[in-house]
N, C-alpha and C. Protein backbone atom coordinates (compact mmCIF):
# COMPACT_ATOMS: atom_id res chain seq x y z
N UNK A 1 0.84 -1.19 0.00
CA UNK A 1 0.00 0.00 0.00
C UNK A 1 0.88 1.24 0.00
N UNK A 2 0.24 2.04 -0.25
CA UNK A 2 0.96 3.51 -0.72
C UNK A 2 -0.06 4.66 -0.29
N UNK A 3 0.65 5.53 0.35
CA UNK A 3 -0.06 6.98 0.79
C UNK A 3 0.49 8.26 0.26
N UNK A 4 -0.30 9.15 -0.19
CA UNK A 4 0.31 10.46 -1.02
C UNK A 4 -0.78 11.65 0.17
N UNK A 5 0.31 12.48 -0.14
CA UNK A 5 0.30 13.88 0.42
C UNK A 5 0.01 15.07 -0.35
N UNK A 6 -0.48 15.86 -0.25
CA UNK A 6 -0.72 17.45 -0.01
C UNK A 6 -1.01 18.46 0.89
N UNK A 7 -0.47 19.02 1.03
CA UNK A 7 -0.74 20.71 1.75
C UNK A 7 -1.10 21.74 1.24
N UNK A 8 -2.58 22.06 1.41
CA UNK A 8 -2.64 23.32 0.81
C UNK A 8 -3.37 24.50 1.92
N UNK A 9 -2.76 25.84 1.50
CA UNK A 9 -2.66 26.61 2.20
C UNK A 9 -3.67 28.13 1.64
N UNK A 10 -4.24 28.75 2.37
CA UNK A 10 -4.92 29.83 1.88
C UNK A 10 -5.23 30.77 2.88
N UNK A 11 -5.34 32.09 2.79
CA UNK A 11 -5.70 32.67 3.90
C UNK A 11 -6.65 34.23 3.32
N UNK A 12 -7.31 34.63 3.74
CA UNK A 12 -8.05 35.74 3.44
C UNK A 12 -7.39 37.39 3.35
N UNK A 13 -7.39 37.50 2.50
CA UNK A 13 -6.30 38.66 2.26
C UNK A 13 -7.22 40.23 2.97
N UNK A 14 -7.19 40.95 2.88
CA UNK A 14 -6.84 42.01 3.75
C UNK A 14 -7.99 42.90 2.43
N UNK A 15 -8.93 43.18 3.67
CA UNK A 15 -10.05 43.74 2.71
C UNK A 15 -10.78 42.98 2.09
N UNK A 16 -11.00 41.87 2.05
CA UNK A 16 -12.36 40.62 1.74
C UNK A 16 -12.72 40.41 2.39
N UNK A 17 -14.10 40.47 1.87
CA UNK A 17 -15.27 40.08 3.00
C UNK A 17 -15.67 38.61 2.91
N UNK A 18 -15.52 37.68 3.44
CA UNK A 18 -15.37 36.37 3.40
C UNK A 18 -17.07 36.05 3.70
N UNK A 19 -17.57 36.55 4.34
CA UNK A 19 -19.45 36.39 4.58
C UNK A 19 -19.76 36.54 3.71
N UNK A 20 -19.57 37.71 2.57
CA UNK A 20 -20.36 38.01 1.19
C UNK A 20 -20.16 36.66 0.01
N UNK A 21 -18.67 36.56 0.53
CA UNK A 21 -18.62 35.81 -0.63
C UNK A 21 -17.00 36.64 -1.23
N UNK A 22 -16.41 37.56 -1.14
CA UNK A 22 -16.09 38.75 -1.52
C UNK A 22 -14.21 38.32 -1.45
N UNK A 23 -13.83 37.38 -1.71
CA UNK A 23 -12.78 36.86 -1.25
C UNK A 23 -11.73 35.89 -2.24
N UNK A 24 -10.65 36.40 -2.53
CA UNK A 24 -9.92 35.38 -3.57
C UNK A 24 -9.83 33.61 -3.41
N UNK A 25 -9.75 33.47 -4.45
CA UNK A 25 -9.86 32.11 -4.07
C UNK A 25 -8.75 31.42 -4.20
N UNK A 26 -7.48 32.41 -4.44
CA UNK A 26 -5.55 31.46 -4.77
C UNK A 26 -5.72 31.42 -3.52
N UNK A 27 -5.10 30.02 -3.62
CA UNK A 27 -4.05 29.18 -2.49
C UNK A 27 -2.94 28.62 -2.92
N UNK A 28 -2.49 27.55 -2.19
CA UNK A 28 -1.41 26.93 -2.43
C UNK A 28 -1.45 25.46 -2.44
N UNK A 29 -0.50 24.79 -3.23
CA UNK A 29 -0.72 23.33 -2.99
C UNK A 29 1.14 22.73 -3.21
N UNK A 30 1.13 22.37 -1.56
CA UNK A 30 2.60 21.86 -1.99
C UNK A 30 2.46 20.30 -1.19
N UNK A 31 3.67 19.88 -2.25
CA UNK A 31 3.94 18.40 -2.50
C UNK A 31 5.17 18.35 -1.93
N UNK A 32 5.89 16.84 -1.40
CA UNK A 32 6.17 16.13 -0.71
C UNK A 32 7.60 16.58 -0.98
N UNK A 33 8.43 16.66 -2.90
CA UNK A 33 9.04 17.49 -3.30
C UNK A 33 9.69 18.29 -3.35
N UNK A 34 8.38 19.59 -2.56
CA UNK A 34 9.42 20.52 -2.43
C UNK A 34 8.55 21.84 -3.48
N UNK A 35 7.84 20.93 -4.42
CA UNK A 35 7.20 21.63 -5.62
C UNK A 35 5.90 22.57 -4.53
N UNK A 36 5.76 23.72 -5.09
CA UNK A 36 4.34 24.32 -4.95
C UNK A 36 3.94 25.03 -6.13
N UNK A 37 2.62 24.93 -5.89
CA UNK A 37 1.27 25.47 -7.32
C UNK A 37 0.63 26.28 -7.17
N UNK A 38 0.65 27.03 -7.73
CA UNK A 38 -0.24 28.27 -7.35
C UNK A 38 -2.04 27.35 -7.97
N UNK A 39 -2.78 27.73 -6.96
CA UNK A 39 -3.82 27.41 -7.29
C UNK A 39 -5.46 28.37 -6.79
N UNK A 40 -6.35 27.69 -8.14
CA UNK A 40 -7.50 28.84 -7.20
C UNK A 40 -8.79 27.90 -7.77
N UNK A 41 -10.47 28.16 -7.66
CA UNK A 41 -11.47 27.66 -7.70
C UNK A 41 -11.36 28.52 -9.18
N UNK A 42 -12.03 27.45 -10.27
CA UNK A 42 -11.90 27.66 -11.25
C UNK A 42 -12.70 29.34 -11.79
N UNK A 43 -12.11 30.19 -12.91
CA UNK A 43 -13.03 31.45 -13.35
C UNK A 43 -14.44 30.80 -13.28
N UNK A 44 -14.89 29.55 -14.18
CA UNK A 44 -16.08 29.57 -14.17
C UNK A 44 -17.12 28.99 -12.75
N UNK A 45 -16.33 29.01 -12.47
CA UNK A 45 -17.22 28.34 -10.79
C UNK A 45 -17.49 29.96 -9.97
N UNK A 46 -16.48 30.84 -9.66
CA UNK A 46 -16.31 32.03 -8.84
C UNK A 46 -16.04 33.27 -9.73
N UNK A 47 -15.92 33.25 -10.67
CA UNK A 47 -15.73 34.97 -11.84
C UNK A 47 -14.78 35.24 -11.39
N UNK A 48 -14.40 36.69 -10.81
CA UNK A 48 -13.45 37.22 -11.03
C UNK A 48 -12.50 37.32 -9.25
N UNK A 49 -13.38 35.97 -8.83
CA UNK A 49 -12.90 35.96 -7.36
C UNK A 49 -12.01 34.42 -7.64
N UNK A 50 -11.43 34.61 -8.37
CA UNK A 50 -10.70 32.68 -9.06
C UNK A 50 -9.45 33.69 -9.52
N UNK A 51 -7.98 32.95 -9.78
CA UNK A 51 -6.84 33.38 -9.97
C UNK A 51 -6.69 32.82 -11.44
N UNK A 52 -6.86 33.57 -12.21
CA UNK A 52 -6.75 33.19 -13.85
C UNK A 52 -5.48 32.15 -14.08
N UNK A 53 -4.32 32.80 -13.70
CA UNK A 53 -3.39 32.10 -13.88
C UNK A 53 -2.44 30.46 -13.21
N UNK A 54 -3.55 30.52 -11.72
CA UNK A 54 -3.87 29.50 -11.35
C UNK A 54 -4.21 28.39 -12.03
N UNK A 55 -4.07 27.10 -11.04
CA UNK A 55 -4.20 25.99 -11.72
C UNK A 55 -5.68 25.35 -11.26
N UNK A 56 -6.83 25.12 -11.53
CA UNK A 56 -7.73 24.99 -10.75
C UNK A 56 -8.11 23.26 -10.47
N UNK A 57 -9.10 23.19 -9.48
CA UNK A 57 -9.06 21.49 -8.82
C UNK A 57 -9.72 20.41 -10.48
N UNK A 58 -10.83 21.42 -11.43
CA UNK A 58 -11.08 20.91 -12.42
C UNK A 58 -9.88 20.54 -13.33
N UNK A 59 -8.74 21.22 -13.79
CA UNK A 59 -7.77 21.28 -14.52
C UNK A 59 -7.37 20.17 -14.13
N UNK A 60 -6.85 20.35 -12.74
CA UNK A 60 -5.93 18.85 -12.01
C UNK A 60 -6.64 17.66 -12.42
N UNK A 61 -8.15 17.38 -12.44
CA UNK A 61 -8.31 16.52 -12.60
C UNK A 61 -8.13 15.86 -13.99
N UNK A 62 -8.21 16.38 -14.79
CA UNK A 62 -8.19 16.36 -16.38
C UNK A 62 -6.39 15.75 -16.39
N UNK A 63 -5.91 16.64 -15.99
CA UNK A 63 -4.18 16.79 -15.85
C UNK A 63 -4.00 15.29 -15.12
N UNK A 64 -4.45 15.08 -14.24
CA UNK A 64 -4.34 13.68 -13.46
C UNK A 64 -4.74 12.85 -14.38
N UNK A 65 -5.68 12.64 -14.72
CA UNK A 65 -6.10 11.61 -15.77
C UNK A 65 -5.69 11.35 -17.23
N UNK A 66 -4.92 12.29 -17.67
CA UNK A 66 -3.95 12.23 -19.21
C UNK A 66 -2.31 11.88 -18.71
N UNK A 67 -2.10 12.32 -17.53
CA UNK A 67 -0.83 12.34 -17.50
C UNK A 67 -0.61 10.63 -16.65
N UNK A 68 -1.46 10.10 -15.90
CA UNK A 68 -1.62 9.10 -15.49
C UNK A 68 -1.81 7.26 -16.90
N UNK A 69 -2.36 8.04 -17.95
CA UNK A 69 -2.42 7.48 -19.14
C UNK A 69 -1.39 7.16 -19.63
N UNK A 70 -0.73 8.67 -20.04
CA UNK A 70 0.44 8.75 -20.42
C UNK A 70 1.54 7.79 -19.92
N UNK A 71 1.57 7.58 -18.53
CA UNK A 71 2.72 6.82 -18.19
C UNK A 71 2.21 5.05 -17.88
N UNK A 72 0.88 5.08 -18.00
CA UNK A 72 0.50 3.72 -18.35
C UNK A 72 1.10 2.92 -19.82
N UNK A 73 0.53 4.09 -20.18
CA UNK A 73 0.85 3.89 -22.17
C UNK A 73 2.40 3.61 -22.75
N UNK A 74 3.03 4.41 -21.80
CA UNK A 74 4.41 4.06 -21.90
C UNK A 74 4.83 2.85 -21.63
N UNK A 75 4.35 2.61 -20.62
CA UNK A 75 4.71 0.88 -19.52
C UNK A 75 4.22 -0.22 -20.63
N UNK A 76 3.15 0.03 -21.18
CA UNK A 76 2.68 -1.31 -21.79
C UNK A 76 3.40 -0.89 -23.41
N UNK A 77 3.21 0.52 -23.67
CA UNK A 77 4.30 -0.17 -25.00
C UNK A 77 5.61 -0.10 -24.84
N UNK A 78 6.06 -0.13 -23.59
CA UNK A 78 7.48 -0.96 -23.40
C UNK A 78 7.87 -2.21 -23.48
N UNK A 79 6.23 -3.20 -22.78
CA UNK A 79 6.54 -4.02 -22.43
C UNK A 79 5.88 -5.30 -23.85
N UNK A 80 5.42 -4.24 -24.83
CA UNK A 80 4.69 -4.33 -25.96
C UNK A 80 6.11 -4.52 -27.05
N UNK A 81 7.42 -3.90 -26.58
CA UNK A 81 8.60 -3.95 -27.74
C UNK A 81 8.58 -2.93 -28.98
N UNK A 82 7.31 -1.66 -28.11
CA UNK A 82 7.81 -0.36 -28.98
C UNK A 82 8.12 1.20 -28.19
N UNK A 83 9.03 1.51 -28.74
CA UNK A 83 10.12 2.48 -28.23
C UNK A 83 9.15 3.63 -28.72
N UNK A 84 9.08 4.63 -27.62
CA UNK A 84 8.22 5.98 -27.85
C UNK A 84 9.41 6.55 -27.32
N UNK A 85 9.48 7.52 -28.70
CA UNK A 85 10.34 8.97 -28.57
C UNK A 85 10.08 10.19 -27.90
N UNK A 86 8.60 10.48 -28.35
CA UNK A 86 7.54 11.32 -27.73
C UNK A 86 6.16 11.55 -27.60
N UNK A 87 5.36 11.68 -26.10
CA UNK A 87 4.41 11.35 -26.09
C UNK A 87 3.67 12.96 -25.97
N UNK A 88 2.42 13.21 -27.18
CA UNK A 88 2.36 14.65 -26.51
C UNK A 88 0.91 14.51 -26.23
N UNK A 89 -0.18 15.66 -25.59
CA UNK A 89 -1.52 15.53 -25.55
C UNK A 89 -2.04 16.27 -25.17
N UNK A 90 -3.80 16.45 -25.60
CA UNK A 90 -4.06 17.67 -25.00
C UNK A 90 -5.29 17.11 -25.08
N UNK A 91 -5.49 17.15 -23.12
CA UNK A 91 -6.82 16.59 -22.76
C UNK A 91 -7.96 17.69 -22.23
N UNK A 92 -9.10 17.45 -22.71
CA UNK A 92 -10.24 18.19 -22.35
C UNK A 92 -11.13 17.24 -21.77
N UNK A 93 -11.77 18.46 -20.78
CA UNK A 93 -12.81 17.53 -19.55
C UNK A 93 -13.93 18.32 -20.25
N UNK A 94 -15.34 17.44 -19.82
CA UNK A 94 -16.06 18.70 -19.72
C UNK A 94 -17.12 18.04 -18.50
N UNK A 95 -17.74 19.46 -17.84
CA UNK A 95 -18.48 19.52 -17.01
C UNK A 95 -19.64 19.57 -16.89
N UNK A 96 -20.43 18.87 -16.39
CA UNK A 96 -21.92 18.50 -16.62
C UNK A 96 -22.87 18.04 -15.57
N UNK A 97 -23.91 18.92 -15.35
CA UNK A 97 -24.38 18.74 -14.57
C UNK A 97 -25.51 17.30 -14.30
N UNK A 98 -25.10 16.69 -13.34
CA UNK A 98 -25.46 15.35 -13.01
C UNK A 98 -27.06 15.02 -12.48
N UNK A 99 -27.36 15.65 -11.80
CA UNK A 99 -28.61 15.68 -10.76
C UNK A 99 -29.04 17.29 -10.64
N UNK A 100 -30.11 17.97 -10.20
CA UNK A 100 -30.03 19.35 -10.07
C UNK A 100 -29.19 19.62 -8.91
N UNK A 101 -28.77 20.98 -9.13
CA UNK A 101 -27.60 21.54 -8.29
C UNK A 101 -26.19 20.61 -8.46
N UNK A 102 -25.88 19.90 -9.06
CA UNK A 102 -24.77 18.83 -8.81
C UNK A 102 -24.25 18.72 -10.33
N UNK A 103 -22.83 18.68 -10.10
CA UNK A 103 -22.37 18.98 -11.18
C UNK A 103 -20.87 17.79 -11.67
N UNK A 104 -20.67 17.54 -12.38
CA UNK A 104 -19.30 16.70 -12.15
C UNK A 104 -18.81 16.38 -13.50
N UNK A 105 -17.28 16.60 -13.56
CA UNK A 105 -16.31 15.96 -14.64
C UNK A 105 -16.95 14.49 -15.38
N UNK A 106 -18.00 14.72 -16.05
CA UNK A 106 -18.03 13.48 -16.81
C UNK A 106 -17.38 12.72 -17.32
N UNK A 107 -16.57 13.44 -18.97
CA UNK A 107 -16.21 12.97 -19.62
C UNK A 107 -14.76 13.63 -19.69
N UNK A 108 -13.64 12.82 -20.18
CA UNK A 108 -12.33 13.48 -20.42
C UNK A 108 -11.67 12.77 -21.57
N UNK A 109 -11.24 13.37 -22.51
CA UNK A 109 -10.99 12.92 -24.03
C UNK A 109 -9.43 13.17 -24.12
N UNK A 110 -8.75 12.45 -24.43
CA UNK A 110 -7.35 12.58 -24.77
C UNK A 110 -6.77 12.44 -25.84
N UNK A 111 -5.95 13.36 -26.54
CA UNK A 111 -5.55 13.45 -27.93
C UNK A 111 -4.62 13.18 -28.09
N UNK A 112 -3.89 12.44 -27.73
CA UNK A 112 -2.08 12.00 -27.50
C UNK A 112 -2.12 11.87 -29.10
N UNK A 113 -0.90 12.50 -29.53
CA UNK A 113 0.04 12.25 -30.34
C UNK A 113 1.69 11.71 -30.15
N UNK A 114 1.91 10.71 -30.69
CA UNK A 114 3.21 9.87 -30.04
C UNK A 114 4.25 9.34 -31.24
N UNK A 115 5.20 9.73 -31.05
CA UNK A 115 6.15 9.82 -31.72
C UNK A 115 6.90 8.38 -31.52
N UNK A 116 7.12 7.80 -32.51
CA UNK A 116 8.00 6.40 -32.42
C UNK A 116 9.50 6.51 -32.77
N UNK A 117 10.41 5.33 -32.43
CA UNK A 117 11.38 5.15 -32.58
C UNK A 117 11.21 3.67 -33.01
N UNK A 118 12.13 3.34 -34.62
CA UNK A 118 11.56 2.25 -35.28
C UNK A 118 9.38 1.87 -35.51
N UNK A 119 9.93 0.75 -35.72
CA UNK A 119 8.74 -0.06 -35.62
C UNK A 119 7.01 0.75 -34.74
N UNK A 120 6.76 1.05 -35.44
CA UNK A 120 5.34 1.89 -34.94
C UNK A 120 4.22 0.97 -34.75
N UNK A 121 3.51 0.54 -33.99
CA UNK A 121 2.43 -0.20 -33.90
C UNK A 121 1.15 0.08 -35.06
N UNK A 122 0.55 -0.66 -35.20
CA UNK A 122 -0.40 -0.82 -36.23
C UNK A 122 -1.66 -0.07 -35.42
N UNK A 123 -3.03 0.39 -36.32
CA UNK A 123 -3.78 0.74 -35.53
C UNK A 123 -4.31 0.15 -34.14
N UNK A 124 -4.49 -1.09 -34.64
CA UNK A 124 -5.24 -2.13 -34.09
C UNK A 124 -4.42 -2.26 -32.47
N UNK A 125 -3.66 -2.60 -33.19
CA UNK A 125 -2.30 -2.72 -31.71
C UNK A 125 -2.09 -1.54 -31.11
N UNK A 126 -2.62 0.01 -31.92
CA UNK A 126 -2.32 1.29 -31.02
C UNK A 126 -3.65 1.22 -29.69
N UNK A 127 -4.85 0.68 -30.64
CA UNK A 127 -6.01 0.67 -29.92
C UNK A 127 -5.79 -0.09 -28.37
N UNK A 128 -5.44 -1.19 -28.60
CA UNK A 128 -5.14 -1.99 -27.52
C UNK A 128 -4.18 -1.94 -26.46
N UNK A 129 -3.21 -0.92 -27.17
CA UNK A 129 -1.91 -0.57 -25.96
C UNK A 129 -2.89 0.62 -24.75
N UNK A 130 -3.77 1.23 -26.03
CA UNK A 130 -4.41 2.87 -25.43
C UNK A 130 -5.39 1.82 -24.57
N UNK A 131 -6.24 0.61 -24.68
CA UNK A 131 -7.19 0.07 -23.77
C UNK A 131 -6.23 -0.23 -22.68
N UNK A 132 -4.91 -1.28 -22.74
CA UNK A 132 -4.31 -1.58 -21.44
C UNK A 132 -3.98 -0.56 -20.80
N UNK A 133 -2.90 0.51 -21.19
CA UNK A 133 -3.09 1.84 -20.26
C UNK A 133 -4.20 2.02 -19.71
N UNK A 134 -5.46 2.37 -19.59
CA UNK A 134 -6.69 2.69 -19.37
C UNK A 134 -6.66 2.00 -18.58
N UNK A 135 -6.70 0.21 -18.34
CA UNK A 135 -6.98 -0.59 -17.75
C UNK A 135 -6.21 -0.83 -16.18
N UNK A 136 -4.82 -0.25 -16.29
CA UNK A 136 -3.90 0.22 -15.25
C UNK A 136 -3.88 1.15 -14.91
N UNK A 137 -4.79 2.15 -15.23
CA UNK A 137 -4.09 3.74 -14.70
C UNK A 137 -4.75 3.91 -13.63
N UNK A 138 -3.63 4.20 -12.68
CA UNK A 138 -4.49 3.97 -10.75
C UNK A 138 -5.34 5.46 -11.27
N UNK A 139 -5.38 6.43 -11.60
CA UNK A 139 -6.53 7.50 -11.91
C UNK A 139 -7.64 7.29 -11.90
N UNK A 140 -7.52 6.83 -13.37
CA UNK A 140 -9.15 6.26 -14.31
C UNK A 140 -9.40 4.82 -13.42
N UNK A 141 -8.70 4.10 -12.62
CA UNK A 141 -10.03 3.24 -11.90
C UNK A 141 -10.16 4.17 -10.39
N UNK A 142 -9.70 5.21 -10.20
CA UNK A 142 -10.46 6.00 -9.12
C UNK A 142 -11.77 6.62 -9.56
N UNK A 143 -11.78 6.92 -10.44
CA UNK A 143 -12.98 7.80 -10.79
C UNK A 143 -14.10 7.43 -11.46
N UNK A 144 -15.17 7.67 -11.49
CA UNK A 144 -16.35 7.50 -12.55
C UNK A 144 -16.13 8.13 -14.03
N UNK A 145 -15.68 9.07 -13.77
CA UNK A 145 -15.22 9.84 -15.08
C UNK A 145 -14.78 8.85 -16.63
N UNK A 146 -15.78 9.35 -17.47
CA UNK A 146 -15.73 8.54 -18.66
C UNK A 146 -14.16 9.05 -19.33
N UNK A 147 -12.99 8.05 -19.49
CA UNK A 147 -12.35 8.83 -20.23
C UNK A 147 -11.96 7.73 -21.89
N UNK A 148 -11.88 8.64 -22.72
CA UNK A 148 -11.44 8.20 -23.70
C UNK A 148 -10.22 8.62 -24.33
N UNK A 149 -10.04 7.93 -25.88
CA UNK A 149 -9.01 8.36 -26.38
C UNK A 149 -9.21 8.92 -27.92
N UNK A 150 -9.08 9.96 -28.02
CA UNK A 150 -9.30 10.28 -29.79
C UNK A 150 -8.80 9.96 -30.93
């Protein structure tokens, strides 16, 4: 078994009114590392009380679930006998409301483009490396979240 960490940190800055509502929403999120993230509640959840340049908890999840692929995808076409040079991608979530008032990351679509060294797998065999990743990625069996691959 295995346990992971975060710390995140936030505090009410000086002149927000935290009762109204009236209050930024950057914090912080630091890892085990050494690394910290600037982070905030996404623009579209809070307007102009969210840190644009922040990373928000929706993003992460999207980000968790491509990049968790990603290194599945690697493992099995390693163990598949094809050499990836480069793996690139650009995953979109989208958000949808589930029940009234309730809302949640449905679906998340991943566009990996992957660069070979030699011998490139056939479609068929790309399909099936992209199902076993899927099938290992400690992410995608945490979540309900539909994810696919484009």
């Amino acid at each position: 078994m295995a346990s992971y960490a975060a710390d995140i940190e936030w505090t009410l800055g000086k002149g927000e009114d935290f009762l109204k509502g009236r209050y930024s929403r950057g914090h912080t999120l630091s890892f085990d590392g050494g690394t910290v993230v600037p982070a905030s509640a996404s623009p579209h959840v809070v307007g102009k009380w969210a840190v644009k340049a922040a990373v928000d908890p929706e993003e992460m999840l999207v980000a968790a679930l491509a990049d968790c692929h990603m290194l599945s995808f690697l493992h099995v076409a390693r163990l598949a006998g094809f050499t990836v040079a480069a793996y690139r991608d650009h995953a979109e979530g989208v958000m949808e409301e589930i029940a009234p008032g309730k809302q949640a990351i449905t679906k998340v679509v991943l566009h990996p483009r992957i660069e070979w060294i030699g011998e490139a797998p056939e479609k068929a065999k790309l399909d099936q490396l992209h199902h076993e990743a899927h099938e290992v990625c400690f992410i995608a069996n945490s979540v309900k979240t539909q994810v696919t691959v484009a």
